[in-house]
Each structure stands twice: as structure tokens, then as C-alpha cells.
Protein backbone atom coordinates (compact mmCIF):
# COMPACT_ATOMS: atom_id res chain seq x y z
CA UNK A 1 99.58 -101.24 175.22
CA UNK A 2 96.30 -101.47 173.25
CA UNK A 3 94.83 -102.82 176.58
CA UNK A 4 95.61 -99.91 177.99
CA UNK A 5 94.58 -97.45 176.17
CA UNK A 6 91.24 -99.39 175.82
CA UNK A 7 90.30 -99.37 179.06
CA UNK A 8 91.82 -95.88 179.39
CA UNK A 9 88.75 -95.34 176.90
CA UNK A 10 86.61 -97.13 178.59
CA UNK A 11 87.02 -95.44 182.01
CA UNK A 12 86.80 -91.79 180.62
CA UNK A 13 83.34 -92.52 178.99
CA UNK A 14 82.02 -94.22 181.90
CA UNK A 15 83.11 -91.14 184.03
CA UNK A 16 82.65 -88.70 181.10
CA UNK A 17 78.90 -88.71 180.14
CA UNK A 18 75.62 -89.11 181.85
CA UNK A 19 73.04 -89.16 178.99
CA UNK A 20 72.37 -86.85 175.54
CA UNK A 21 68.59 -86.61 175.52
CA UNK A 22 66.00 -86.32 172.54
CA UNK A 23 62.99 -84.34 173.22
CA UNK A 24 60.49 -83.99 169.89
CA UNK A 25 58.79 -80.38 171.33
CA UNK A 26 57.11 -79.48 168.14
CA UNK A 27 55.80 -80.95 164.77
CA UNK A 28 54.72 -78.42 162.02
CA UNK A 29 54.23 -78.62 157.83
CA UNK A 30 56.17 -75.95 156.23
CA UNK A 31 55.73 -73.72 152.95
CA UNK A 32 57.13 -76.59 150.64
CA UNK A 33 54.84 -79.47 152.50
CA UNK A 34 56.62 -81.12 154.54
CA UNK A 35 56.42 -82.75 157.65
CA UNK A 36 59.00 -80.85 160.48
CA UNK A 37 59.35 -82.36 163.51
CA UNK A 38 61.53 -79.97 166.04
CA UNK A 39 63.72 -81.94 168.14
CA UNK A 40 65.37 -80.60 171.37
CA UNK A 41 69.05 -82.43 172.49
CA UNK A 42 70.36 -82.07 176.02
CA UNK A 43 74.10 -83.66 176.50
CA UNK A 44 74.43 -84.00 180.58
CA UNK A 45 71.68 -81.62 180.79
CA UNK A 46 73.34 -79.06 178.86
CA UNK A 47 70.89 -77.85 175.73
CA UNK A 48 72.77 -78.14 172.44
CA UNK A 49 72.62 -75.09 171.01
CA UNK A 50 71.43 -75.20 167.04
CA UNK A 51 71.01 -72.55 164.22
CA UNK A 52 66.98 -72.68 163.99
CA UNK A 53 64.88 -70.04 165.95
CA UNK A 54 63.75 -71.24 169.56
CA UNK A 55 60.62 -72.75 170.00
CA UNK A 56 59.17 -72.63 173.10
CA UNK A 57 62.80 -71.18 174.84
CA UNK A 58 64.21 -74.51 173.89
CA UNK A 59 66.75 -74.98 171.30
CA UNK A 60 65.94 -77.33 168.36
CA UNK A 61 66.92 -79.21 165.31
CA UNK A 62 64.90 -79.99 162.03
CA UNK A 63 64.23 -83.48 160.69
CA UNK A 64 61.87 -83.64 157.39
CA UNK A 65 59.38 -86.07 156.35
CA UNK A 66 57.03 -86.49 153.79
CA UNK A 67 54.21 -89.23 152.78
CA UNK A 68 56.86 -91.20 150.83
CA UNK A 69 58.68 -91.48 154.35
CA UNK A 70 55.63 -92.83 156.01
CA UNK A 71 53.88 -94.70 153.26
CA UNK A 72 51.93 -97.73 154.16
CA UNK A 73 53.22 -97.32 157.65
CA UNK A 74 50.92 -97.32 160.96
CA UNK A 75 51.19 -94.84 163.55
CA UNK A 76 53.50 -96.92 165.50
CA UNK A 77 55.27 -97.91 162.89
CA UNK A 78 55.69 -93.58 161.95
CA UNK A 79 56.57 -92.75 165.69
CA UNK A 80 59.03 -95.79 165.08
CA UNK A 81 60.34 -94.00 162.18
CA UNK A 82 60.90 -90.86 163.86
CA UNK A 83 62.03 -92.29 167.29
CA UNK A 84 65.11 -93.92 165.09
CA UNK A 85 66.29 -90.72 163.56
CA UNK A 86 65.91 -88.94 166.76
CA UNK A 87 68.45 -91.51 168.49
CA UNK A 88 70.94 -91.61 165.65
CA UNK A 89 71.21 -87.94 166.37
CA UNK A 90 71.90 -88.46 169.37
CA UNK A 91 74.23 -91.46 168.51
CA UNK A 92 76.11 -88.60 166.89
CA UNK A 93 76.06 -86.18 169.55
CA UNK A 94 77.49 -88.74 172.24
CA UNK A 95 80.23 -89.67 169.47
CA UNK A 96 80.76 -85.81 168.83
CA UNK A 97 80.99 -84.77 172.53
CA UNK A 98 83.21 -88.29 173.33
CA UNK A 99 86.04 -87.10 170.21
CA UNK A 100 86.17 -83.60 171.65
CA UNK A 101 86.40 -84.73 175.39
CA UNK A 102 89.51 -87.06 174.44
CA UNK A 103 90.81 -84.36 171.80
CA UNK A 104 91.36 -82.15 175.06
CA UNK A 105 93.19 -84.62 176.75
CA UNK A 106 95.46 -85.75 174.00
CA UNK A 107 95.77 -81.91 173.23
CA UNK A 108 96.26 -80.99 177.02
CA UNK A 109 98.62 -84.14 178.37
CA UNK A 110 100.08 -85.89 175.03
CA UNK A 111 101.29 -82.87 172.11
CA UNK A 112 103.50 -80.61 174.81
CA UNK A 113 106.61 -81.67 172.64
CA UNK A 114 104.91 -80.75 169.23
CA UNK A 115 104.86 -77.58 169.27
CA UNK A 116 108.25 -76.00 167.66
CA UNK A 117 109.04 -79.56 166.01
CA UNK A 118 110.08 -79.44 162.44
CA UNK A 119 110.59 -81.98 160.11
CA UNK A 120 112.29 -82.06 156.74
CA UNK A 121 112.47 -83.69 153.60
CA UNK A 122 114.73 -83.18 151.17
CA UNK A 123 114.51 -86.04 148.69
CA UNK A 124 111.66 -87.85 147.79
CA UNK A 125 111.95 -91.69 146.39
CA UNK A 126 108.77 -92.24 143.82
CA UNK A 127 108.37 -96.02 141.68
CA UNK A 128 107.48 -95.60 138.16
CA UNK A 129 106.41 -97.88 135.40
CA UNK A 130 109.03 -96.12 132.43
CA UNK A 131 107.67 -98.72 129.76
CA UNK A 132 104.12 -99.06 130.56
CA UNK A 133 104.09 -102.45 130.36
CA UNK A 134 102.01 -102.61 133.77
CA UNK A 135 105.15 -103.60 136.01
CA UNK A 136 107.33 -100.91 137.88
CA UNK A 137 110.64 -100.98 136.76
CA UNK A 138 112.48 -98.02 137.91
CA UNK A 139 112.29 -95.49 141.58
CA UNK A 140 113.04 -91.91 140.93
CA UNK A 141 115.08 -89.77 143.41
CA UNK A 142 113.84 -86.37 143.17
CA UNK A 143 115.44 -83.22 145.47
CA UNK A 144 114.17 -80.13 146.28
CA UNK A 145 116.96 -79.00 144.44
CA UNK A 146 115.54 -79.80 141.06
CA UNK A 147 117.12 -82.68 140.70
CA UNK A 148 116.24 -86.36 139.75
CA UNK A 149 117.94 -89.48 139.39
CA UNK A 150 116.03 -92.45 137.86
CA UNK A 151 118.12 -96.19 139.40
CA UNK A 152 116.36 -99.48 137.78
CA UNK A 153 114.68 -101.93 139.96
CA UNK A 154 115.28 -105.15 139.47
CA UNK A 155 112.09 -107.83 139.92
């Protein structure tokens, strides 16, 4: 069974995604300082939309640096820097868009029967230590009733 669901997983991502893209389209200092560099992320070619303002009619997303971030480093080593957080976001964004792809399908072809299930509980069995002496010694039966009963367990 876990075979098959793995390569179940397997085949929808190889059919499922093409690439999420990082684009850095801007760098800018703002009123505190720091270093902005405005990143633009495609997922198959679709723009991801964020919260910031537009910048050039692209959508974009924020990362902030400062001299700490970069100190000592040489420009390769800086674009380095950058280049890294730019792919973990879109690390993310491939993880993101691969949970809601599969949440769709479970949601579409695997919870029909869920819907209108109930489930109850009327008692509920809980271990306790009565003595505090570290070991637990007794389970209490408690209903939604009000009830309780307290049975010892032996060790």
C-alpha cells in the first residue's frame, strides 16, 4: 500500500508542476536602512500574487538585509546569499502549491463519505497517579453524565 501511494505521489508531481521561478526585479534601501531586494515568483508561469505594491506590473515579495547579513562577504559570496533565500522561497512555494494540488484530490475523490458522519463518545478512560509516588496506579472512567468511577491498576 505505501508503494502505492508513493508512486501515486510521485506521478502527480511529475505531471503536476513545470517550474516556480525567482526573478529579483528590484533592490532598494528603505526608511529604517535596510537592504530590500523585490523578488518576483511565477509557479507554471502563473505570477504569485503578494500583498506589496507592484513594481514594474510584476508582483513581488520582500526579503531584508543589512551589513551584518553580508559582513566580510564578497560579492559572490552576497549574490550567493541572496540566491539561497530566493530558492528556499521557492522551495516553499512548490511545497505549498504540491499540498493544495493533493488536498483537492483527497478532498474531491477520498472524503465523499465524511460528510454527515458523526461520532460519539460517551465515556472517557484517563490513568492517574492517586499517590504521587511517580507510578500510575489507578484509570478513571468518566461519562458525560457526570459521572466517574476510579478501578485500580495493578503493575
Amino acid at each position: 500500500m505505501k508503494f502505492i501511494l508513493t508512486l501515486f505521489f510521485c506521478l502527480l508531481t511529475t505531471f503536476a508542476f513545470a517550474d516556480v521561478i525567482g526573478e529579483i526585479v528590484s533592490i532598494d534601501k528603505d526608511v529604517k536602512g535596510s537592504i530590500r531586494v523585490w523578488t518576483q515568483y511565477k509557479v507554471d508561469g502563473v505570477e504569485v500574487e503578494s500583498r506589496y505594491p507592484k513594481i514594474g506590473g510584476k508582483y513581488v515579495f520582500c526579503s531584508r538585509y543589512n551589513a551584518i547579513n553580508f559582513a566580510g562577504m564578497t560579492d559572490t559570496q552576497i549574490k550567493a546569499r541572496i540566491d539561497f533565500d530566493v530558492k528556499q522561497h521557492t522551495k516553499s512555494l512548490l511545497r505549498n502549491t504540491y499540498i493544495s494540488v493533493v488536498n483537492d484530490d483527497i478532498i474531491a475523490n477520498h472524503l465523499g463519505t465524511v460528510v454527515g458522519s458523526t461520532t460519539t463518545t460517551k465515556d472517557l478512560k484517563i490513568n492517574v497517579d492517586t499517590d504521587g509516588d511517580g507510578v500510575i496506579d489507578a484509570e478513571v472512567l468518566i461519562k458525560t453524565d457526570g459521572s466517574q468511577s476510579i478501578s485500580p491498576i495493578s503493575p
